[in-house]
Protein backbone atom coordinates (compact mmCIF):
# COMPACT_ATOMS: atom_id res chain seq x y z
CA UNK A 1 -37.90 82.99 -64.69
CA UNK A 2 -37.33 86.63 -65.91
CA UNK A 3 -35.36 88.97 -63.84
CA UNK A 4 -36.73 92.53 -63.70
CA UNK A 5 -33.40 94.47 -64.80
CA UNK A 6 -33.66 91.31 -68.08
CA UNK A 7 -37.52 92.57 -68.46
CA UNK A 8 -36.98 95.78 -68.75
CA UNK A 9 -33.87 95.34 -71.32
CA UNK A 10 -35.78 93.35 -73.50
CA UNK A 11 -38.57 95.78 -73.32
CA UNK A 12 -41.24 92.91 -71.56
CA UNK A 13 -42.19 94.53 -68.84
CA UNK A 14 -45.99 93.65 -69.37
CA UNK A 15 -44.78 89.56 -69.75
CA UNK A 16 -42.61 89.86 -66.07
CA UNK A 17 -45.60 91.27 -64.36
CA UNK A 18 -47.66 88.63 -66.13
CA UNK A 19 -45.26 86.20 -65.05
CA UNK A 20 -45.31 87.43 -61.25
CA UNK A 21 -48.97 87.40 -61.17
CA UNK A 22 -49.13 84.10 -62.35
CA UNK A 23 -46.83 82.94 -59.81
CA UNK A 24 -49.24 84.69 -57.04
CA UNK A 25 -46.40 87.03 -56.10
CA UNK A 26 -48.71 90.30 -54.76
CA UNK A 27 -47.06 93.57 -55.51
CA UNK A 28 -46.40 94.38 -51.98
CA UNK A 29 -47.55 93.43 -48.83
CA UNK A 30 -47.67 96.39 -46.62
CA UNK A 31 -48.03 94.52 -43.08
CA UNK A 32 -44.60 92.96 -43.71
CA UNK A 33 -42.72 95.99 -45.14
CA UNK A 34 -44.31 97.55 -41.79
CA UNK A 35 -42.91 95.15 -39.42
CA UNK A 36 -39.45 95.15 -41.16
CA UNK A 37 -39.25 99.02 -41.45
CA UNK A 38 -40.03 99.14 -37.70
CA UNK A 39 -37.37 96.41 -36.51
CA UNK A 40 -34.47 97.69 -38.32
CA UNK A 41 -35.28 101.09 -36.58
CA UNK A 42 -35.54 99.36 -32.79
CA UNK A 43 -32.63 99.36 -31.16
CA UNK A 44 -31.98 96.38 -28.81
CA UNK A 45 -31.84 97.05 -25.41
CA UNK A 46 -28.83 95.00 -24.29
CA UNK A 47 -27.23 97.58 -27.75
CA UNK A 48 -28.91 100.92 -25.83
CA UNK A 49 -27.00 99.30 -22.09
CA UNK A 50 -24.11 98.85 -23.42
CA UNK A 51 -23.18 101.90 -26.00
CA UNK A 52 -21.41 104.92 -24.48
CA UNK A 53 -21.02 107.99 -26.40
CA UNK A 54 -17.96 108.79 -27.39
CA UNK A 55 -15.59 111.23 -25.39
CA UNK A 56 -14.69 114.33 -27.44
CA UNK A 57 -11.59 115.49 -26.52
CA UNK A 58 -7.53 115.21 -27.42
């Protein structure tokens, strides 16, 4: 399998995506990149509980 950063050395960027198609990799899949993007912003609530902010002072 051709890596992406070996694709585009070579100057094959046409044969990777060939390659990637014919492995039924689809481009993107927005419902997942959706549901990742919106648990790594969450914050867990035992995380929200226990955080204090810190004291500004000396």
């Amino acid at each position: 399998m051709t890596t992406l950063r070996k694709a585009l050395a070579d100057g094959n960027l046409e044969g990777f995506i060939a390659e990637r198609e014919a492995e039924g990799q689809a481009p993107g899949d927005a419902d997942k990149a959706a549901d990742l993007t919106r648990r790594l912003t969450e914050t867990a609530k035992s995380v929200k509980r226990t955080s204090k902010p810190a004291r500004s002072g000396d």
